[in-house]
Protein backbone atom coordinates (compact mmCIF):
# COMPACT_ATOMS: atom_id res chain seq x y z
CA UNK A 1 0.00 0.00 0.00
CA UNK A 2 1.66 3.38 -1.05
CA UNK A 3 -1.25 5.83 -0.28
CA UNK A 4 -0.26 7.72 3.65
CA UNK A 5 -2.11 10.28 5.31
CA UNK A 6 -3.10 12.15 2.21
CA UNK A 7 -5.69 11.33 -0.75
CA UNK A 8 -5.06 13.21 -3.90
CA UNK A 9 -5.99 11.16 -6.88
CA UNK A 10 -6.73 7.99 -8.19
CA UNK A 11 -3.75 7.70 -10.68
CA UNK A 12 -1.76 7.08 -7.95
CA UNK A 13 -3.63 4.23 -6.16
CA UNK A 14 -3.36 0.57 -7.51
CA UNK A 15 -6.50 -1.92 -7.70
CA UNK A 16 -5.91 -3.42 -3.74
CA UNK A 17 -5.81 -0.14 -2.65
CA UNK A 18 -9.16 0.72 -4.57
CA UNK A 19 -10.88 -2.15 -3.36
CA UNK A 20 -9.88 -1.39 -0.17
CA UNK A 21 -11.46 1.98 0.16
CA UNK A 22 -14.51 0.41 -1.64
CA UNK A 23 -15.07 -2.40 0.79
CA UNK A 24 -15.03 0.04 3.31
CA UNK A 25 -17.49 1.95 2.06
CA UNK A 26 -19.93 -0.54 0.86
CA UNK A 27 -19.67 -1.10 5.05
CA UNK A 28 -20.65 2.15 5.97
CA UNK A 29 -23.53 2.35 3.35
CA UNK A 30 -24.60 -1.09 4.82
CA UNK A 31 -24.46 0.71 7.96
CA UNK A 32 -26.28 4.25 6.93
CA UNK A 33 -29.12 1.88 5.41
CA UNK A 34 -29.69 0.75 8.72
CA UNK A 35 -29.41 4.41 10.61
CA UNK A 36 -26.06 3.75 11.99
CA UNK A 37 -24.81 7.55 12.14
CA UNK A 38 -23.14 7.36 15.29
CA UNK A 39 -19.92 6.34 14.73
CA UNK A 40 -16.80 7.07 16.83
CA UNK A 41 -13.80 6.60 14.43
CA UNK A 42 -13.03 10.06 13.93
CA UNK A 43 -13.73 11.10 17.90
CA UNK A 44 -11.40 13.53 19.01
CA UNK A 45 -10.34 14.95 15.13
CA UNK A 46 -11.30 18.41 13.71
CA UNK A 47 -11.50 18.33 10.10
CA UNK A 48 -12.01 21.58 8.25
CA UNK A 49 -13.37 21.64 5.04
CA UNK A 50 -11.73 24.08 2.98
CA UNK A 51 -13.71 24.93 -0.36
CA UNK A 52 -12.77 27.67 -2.26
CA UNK A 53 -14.94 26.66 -5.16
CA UNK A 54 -19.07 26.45 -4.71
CA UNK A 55 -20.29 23.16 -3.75
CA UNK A 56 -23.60 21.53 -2.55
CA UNK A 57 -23.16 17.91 -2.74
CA UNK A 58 -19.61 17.39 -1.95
CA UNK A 59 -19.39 19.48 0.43
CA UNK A 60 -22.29 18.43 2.86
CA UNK A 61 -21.37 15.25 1.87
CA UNK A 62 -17.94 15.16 3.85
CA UNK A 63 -19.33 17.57 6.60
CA UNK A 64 -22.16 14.72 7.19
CA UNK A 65 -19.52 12.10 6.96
CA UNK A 66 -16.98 13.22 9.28
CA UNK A 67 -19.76 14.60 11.89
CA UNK A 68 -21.70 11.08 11.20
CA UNK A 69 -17.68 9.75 12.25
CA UNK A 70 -17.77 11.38 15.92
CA UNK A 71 -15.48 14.45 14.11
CA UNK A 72 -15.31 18.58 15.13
CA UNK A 73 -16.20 19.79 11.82
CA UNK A 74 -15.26 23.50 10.80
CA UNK A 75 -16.65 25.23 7.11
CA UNK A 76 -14.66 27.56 5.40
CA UNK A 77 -15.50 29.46 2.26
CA UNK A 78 -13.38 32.12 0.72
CA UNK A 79 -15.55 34.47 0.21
CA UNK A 80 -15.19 37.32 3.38
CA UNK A 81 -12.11 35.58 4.14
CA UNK A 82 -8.72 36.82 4.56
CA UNK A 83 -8.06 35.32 0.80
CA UNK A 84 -10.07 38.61 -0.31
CA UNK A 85 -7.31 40.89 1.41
CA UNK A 86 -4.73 39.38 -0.14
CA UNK A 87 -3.31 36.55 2.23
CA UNK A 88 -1.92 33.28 0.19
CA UNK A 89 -3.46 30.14 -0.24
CA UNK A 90 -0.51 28.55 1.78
CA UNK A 91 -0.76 31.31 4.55
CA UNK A 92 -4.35 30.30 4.99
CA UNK A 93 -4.00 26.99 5.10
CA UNK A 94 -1.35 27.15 8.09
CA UNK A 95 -3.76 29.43 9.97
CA UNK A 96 -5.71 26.87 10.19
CA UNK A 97 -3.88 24.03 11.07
CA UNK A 98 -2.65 26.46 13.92
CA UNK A 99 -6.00 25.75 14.94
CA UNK A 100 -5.28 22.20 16.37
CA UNK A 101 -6.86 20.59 12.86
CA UNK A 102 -6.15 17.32 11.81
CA UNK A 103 -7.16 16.97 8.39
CA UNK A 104 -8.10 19.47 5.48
CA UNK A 105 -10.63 18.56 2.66
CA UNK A 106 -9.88 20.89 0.11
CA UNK A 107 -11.91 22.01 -3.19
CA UNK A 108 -9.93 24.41 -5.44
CA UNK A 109 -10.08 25.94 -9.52
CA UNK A 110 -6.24 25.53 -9.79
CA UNK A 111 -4.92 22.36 -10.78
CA UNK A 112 -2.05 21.29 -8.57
CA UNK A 113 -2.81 23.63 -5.69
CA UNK A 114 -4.04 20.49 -3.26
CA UNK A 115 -0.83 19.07 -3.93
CA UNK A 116 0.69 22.09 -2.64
CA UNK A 117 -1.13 22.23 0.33
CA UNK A 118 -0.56 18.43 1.11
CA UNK A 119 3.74 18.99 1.32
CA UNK A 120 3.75 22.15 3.08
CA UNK A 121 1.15 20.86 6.09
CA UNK A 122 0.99 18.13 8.79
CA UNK A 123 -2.44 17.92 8.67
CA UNK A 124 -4.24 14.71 6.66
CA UNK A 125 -5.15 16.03 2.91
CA UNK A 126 -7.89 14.84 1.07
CA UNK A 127 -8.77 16.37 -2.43
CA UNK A 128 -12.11 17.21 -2.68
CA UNK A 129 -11.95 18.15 -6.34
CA UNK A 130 -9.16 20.20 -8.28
CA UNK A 131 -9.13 22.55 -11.10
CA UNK A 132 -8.94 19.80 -14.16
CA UNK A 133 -7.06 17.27 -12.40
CA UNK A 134 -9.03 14.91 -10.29
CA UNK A 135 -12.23 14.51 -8.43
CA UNK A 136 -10.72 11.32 -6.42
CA UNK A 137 -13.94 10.82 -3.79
CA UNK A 138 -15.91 11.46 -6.81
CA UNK A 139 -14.50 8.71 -8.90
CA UNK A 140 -14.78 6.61 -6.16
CA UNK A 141 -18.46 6.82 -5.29
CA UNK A 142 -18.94 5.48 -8.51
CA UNK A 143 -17.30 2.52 -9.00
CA UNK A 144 -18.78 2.16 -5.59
CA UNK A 145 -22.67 2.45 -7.16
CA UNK A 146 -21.68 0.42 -9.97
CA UNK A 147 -20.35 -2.50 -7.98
CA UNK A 148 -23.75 -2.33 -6.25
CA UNK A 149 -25.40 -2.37 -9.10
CA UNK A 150 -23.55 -4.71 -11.34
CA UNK A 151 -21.69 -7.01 -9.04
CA UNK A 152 -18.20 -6.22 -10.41
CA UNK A 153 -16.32 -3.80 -12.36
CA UNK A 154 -13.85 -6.06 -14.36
CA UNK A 155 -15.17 -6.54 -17.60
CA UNK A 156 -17.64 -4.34 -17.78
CA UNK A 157 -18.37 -1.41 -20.66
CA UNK A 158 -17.94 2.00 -19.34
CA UNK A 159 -19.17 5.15 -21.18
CA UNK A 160 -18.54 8.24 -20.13
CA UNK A 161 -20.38 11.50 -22.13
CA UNK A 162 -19.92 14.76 -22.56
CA UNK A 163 -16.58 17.34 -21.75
CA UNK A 164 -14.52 14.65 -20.88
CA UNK A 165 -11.25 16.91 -22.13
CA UNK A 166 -11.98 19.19 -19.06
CA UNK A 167 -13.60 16.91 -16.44
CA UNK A 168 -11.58 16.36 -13.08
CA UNK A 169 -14.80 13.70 -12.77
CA UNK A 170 -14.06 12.06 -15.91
CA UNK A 171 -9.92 11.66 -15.08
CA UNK A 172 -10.70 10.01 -11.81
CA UNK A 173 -13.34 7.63 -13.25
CA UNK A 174 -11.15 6.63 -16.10
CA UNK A 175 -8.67 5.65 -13.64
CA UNK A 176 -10.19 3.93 -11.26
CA UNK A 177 -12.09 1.77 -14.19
CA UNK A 178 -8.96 1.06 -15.83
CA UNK A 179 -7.49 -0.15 -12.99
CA UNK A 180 -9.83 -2.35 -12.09
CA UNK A 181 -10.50 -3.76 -15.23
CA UNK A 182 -13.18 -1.91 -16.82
CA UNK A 183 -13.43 -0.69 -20.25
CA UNK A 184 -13.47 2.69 -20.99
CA UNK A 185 -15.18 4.79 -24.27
CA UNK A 186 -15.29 8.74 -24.04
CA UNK A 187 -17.94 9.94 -26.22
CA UNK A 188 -19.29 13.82 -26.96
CA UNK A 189 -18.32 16.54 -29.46
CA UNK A 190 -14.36 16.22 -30.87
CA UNK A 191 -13.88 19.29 -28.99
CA UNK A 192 -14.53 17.57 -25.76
CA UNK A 193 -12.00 14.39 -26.25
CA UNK A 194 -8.88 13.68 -25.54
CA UNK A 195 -6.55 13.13 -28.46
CA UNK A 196 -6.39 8.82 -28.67
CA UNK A 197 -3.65 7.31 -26.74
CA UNK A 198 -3.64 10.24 -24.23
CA UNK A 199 -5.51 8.02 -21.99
CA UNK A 200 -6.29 4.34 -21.73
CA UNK A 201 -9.89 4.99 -23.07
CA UNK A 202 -11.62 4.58 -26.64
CA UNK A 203 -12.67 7.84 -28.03
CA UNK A 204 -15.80 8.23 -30.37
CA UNK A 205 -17.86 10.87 -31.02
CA UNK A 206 -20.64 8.94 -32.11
CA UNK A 207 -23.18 8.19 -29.11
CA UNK A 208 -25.11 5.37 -30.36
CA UNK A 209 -21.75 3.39 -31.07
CA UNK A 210 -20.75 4.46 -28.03
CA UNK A 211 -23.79 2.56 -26.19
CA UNK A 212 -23.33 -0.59 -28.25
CA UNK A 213 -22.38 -3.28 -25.90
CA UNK A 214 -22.47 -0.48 -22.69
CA UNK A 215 -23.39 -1.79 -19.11
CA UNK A 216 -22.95 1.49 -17.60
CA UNK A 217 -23.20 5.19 -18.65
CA UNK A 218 -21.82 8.31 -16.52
CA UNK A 219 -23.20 11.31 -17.95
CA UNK A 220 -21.45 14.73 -17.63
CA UNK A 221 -22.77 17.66 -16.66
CA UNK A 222 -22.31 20.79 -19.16
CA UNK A 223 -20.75 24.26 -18.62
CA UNK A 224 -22.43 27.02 -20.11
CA UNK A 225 -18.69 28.46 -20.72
CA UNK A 226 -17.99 25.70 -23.21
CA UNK A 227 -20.79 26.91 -25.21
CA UNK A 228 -18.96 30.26 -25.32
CA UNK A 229 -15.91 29.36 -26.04
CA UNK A 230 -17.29 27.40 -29.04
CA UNK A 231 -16.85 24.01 -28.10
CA UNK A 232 -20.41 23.50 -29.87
CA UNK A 233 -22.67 25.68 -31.28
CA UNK A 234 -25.94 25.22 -29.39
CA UNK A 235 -27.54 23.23 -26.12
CA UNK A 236 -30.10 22.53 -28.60
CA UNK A 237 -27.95 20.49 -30.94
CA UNK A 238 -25.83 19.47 -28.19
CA UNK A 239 -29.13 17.56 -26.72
CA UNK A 240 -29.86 16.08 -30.49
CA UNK A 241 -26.08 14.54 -31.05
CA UNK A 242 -25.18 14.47 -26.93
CA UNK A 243 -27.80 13.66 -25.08
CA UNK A 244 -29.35 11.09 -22.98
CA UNK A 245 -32.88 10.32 -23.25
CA UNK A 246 -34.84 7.62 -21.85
CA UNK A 247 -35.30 6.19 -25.35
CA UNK A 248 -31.51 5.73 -25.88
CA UNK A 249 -30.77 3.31 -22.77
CA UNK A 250 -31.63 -0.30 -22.70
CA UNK A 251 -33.27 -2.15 -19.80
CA UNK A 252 -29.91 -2.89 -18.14
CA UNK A 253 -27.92 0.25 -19.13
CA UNK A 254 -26.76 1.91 -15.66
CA UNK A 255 -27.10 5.90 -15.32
CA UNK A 256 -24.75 7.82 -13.17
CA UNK A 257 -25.03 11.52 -13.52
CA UNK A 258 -22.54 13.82 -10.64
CA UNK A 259 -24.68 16.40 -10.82
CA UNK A 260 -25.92 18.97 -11.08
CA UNK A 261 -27.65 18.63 -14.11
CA UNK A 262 -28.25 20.49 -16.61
CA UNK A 263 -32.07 18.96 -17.77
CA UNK A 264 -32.51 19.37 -21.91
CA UNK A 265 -29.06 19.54 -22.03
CA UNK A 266 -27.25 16.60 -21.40
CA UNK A 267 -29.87 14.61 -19.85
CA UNK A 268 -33.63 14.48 -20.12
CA UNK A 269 -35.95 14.92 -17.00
CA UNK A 270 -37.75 11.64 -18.17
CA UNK A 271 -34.03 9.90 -17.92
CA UNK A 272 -32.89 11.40 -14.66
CA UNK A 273 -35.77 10.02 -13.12
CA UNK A 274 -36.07 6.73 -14.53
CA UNK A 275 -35.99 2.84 -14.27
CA UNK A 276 -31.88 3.28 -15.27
CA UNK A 277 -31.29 6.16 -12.71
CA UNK A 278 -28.82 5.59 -10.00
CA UNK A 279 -28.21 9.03 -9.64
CA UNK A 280 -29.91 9.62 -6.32
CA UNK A 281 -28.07 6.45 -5.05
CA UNK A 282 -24.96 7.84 -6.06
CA UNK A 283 -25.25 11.04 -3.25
CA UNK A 284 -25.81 8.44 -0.29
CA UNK A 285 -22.89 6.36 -1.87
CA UNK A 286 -21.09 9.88 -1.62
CA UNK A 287 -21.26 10.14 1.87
CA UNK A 288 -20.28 5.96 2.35
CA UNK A 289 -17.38 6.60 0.65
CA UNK A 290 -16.54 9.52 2.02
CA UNK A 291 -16.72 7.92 5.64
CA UNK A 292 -14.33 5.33 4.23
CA UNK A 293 -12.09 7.84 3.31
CA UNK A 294 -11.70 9.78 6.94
CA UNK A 295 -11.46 6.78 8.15
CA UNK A 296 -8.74 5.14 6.45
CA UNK A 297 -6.89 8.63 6.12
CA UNK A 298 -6.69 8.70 10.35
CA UNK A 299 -5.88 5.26 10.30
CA UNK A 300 -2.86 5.70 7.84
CA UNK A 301 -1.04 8.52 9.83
CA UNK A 302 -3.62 11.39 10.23
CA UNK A 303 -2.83 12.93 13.65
């Protein structure tokens, strides 16, 4: 095992080491499916989570599952903070380890500045998304729904749709899949791909040859800015070419969505909500593996 005190991507981790981050969460969701919130793993840590990027999910996510872990929990956003007068990132950060905090969960827009934080600190670091890097809990909440759902991961078909060229979501769930045997096919608008033979991943741009054969399908959410930029030319014709109605999945096609979503977009209302829809087990998967995390973070040499 090579992972320590910190968590800051899945490229790093080898298939044990995933599967031992998913067993432990499949435990905890066993246990939040019975109402077992009261946990004392994390009793006596403070973890502060640090986002300096907006977040709904991930965020209450990891304040639910340290707090649900016996933790101190501590929110900080940047806005109104000391960030806005001019104090560094790094300068921050020590602050409030000064604070007698064990471990940092950090969001940030710049790729490589978790990293940064995670050599210059004591403190456990666990990325909680990064500029275009990696989205490592992310990633890991679902291969943890589709092992739920499927029974295994080796094997299987894997497509993932939509800006996969920018997605921190899409790097970690192409490595984690790869590494534990999964086949991978990247589908949306050429703009959106990787070049092939950047990553271990088919690219097409064709979404109904990208479905052929498919057992699961993770469907990316949007950015308005791409639109802008010119990536493609409408949402309309993005939805005609793109996206994911109910018509286009068979009866054993998986949906995973991160969220949010952008409905008429990339996904139709009618989908989201449907027989295929994990989505909504996805978020309580989030907070499973999110538990797992903490958990084996302390355990590993948090303080």
């Amino acid at each position: 095992m090579t992972w320590g005190k910190d968590l800051l991507t899945l490229e790093g981790l080898d298939a044990d080491e995933l599967w031992e981050i998913l067993k432990r969460g499949q435990y905890y969701r066993e246990r939040l499916d019975r109402g077992e919130k009261a946990g004392t793993e994390l009793r006596g840590w403070t973890v502060a989570n640090l986002f300096f990027e907006p977040s709904t999910r991930t965020r209450m996510s990891f304040e639910l599952a340290a707090q649900y872990l016996g933790a101190h929990v501590i929110n900080f956003a940047d806005q109104g903070s000391s960030l806005a007068k001019g104090e560094s990132l790094l300068d921050t950060v020590w602050n409030i380890e000064a604070m007698a905090v064990d471990c940092l969960v950090i969001r940030h827009d710049t790729s490589g500045a978790v990293k940064l934080v995670a050599d210059n600190v004591a403190a456990a670091v666990v990325n909680a998304g990064e500029g275009r890097h990696e989205h490592p809990t992310q990633g890991l909440l679902d291969l943890l729904t589709i092992w739920r759902h499927k029974g295994r991961i080796e094997g299987l078909k894997v497509a993932i749709v939509g800006d996969v060229l920018h997605s921190r979501v899409a790097r970690s769930n192409i490595w984690g899949l790869t590494k534990l045997g999964a086949r991978v096919v990247v589908c949306g608008p050429a703009t959106m791909l990787p070049d092939p033979g950047d990553w271990p991943v088919t690219v097409e741009t064709d979404l109904g040859r990208a479905l052929e054969g498919a057992d699961c399908i993770n469907v990316l959410r949007i950015q308005k800015e791409r639109q802008e930029q010119g990536l493609f030319p409408s949402a309309r014709e993005y939805f005609t070419f793109w996206g994911i109605e109910q018509n286009r999945l068979n009866r054993d096609l998986l949906l995973l969505h991160p969220g949010p979503m952008n409905r008429g977009v990339e996904i139709s209302g009618r989908a989201a909500e449907g027989p295929n829809s994990a989505i909504l087990d996805q978020v309580t998967n989030g907070v499973a593996v999110r538990m797992a995390v903490l958990s084996l973070v302390k355990e590993r040499g948090g303080h």
